[in-house]
Every structure is written in structure tokens, then in C-alpha cells.
PDB file of N, CA and C in Angstrom:
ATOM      1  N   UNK A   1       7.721  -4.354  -6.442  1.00  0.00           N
ATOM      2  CA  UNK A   1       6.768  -5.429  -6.496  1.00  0.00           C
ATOM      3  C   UNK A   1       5.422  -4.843  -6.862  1.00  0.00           C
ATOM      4  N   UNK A   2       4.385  -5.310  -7.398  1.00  0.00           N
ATOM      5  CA  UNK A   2       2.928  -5.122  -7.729  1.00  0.00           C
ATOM      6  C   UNK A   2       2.255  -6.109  -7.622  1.00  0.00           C
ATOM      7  N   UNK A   3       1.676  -6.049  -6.192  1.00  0.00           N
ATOM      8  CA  UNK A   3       0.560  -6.425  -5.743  1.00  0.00           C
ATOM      9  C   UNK A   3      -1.038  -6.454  -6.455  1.00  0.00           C
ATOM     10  N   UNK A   4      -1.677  -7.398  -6.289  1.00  0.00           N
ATOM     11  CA  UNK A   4      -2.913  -7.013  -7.215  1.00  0.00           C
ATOM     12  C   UNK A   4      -3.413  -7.845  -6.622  1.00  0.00           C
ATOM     13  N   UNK A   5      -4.994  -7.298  -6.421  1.00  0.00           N
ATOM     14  CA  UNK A   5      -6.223  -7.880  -5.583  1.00  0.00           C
ATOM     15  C   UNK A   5      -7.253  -8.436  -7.296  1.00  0.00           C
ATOM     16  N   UNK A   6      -8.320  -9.112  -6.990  1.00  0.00           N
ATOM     17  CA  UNK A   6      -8.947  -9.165  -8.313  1.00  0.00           C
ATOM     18  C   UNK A   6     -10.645  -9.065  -7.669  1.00  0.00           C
ATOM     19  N   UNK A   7     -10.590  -9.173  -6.633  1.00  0.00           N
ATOM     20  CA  UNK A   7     -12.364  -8.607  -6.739  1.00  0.00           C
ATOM     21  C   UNK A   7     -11.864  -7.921  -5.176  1.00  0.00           C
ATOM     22  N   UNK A   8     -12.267  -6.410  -5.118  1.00  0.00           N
ATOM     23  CA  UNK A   8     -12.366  -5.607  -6.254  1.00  0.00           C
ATOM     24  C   UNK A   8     -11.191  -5.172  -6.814  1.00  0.00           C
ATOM     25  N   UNK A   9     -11.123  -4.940  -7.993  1.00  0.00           N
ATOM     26  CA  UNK A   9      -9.846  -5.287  -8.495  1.00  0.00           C
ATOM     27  C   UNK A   9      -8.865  -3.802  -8.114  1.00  0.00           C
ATOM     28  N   UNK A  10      -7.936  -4.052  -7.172  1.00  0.00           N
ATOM     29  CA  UNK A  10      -7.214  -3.277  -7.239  1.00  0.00           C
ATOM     30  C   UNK A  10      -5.352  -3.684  -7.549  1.00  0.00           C
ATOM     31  N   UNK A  11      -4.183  -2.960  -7.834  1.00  0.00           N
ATOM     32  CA  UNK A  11      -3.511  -3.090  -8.421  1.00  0.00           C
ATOM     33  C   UNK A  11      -2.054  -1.754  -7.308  1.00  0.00           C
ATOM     34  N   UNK A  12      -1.493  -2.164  -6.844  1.00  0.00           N
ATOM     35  CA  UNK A  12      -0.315  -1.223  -6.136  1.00  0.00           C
ATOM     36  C   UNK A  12       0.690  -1.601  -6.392  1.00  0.00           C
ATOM     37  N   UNK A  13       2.168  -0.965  -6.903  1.00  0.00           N
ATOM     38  CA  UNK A  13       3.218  -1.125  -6.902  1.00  0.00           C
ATOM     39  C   UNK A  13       3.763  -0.376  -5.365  1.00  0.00           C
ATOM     40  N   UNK A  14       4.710  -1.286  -5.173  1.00  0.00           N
ATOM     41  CA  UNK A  14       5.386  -1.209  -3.880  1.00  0.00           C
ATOM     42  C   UNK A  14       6.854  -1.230  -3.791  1.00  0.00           C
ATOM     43  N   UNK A  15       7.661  -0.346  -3.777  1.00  0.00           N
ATOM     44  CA  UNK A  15       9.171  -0.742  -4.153  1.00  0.00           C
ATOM     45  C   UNK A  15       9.602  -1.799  -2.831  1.00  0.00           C
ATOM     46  N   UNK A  16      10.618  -2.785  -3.169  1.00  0.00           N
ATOM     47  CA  UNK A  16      11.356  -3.542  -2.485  1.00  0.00           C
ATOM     48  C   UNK A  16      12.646  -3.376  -1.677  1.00  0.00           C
ATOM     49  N   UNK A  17      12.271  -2.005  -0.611  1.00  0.00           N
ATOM     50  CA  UNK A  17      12.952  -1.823   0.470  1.00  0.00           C
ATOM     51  C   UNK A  17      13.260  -1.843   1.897  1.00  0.00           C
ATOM     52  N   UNK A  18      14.001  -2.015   2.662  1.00  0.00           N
ATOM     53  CA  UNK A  18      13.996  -2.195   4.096  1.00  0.00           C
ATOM     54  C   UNK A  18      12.726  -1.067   4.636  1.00  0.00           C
ATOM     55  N   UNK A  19      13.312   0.073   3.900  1.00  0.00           N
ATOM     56  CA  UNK A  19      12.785   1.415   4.438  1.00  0.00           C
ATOM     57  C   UNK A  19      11.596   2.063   3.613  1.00  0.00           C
ATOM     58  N   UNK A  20      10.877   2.785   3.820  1.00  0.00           N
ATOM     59  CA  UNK A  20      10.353   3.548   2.758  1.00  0.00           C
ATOM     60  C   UNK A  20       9.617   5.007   3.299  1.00  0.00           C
ATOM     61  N   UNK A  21      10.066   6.430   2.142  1.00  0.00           N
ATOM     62  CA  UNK A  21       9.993   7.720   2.583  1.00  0.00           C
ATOM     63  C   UNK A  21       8.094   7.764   2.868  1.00  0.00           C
ATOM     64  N   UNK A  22       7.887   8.754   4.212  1.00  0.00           N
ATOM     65  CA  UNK A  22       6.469   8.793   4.683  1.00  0.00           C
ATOM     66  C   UNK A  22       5.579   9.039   3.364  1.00  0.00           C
ATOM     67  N   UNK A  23       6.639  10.018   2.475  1.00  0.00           N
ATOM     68  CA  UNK A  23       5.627   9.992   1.594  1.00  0.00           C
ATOM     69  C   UNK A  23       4.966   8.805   0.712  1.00  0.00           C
ATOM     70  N   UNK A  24       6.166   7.729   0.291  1.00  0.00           N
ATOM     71  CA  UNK A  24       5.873   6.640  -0.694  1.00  0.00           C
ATOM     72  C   UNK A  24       4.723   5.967   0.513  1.00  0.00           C
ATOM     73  N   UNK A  25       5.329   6.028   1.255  1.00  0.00           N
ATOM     74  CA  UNK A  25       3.762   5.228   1.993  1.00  0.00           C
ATOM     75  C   UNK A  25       2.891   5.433   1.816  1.00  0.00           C
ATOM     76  N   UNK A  26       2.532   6.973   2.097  1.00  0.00           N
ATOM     77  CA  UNK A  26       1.453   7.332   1.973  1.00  0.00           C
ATOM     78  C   UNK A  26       0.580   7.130   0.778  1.00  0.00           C
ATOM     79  N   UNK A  27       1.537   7.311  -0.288  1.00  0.00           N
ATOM     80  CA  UNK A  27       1.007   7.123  -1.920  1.00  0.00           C
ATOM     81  C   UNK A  27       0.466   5.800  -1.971  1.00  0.00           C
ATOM     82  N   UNK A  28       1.387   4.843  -1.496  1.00  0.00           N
ATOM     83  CA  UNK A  28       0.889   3.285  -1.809  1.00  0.00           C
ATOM     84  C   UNK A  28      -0.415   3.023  -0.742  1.00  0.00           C
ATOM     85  N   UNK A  29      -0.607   3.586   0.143  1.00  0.00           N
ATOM     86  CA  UNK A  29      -2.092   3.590   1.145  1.00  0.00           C
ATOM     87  C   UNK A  29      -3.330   3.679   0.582  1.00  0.00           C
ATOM     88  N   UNK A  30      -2.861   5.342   0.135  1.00  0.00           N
ATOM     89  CA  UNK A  30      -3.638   6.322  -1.107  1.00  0.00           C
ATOM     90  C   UNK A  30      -4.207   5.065  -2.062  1.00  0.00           C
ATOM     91  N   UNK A  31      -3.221   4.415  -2.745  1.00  0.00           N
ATOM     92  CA  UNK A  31      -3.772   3.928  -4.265  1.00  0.00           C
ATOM     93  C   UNK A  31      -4.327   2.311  -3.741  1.00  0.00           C
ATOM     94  N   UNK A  32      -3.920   2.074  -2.530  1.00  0.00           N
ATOM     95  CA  UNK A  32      -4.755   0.675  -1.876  1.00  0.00           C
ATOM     96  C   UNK A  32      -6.325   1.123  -1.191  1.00  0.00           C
ATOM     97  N   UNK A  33      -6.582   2.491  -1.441  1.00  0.00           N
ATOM     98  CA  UNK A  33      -7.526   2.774  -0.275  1.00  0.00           C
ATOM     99  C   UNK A  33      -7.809   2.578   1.011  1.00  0.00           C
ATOM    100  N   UNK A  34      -6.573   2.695   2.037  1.00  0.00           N
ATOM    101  CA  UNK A  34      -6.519   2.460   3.171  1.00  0.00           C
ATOM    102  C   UNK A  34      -6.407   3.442   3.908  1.00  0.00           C
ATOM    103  N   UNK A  35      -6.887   4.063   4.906  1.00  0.00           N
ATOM    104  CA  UNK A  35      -6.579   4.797   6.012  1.00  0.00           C
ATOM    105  C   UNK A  35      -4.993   4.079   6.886  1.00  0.00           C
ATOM    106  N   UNK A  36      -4.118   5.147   6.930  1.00  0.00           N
ATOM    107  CA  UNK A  36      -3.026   4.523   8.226  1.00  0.00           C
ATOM    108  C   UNK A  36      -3.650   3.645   9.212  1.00  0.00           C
ATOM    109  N   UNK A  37      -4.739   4.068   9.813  1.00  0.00           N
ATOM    110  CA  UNK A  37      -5.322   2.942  10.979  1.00  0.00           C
ATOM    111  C   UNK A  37      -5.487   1.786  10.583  1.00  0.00           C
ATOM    112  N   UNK A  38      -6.392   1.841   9.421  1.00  0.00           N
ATOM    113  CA  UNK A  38      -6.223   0.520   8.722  1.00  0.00           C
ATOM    114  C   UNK A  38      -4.933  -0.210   8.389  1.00  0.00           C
ATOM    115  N   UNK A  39      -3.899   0.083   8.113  1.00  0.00           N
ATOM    116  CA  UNK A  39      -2.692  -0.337   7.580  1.00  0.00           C
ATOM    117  C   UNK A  39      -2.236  -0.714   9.214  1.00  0.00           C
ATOM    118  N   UNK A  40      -2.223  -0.046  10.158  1.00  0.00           N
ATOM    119  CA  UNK A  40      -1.871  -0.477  11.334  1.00  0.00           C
ATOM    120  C   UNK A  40      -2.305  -1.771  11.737  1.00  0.00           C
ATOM    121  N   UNK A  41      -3.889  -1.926  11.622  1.00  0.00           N
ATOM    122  CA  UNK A  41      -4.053  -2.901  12.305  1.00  0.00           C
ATOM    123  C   UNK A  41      -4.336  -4.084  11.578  1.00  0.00           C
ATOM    124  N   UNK A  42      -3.852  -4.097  10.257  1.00  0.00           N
ATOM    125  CA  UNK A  42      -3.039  -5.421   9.170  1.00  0.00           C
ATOM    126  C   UNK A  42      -2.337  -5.696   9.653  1.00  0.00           C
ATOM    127  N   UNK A  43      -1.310  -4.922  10.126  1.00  0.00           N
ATOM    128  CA  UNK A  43       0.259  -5.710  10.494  1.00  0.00           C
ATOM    129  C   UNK A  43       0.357  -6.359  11.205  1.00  0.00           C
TER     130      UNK A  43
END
């Protein structure tokens, strides 16, 4: 899937799995500009 914000414009592909390796997370965090804490306290 690819997600896309438009102000400010950002753009993440996200594969469509139950699971996903610490690393792909990390990458898709990385390219959303999020800290893990941040991503935590979205959910």
C-alpha cells in the first residue's frame, strides 16, 4: 500500500502484511519521520 499525506507532502509505501520484519518498520518510520514513541502513541 502507499500512503500519502499532501501538506506536508509526504509519501510511504507499506507492504500488506499481518507481520512485518523490525527492520521494514523501522524503514517505513524512517521515511514517515517518526520516532517509535511517536508511532506508539498513534496506535
Amino acid at each position: 500500500m502507499i500512503l500519502r499525506r499532501d501538506a506536508p507532502f509526504a509519501q510511504v509505501s507499506v507492504p500488506d502484511h499481518r507481520e512485518l520484519d523490525r527492520g521494514t518498520l523501522r524503514a517505513i518510520l524512517k521515511a514517515a519521520a517518526l520516532t517509535p514513541d511517536d508511532f506508539t502513541r498513534l496506535l
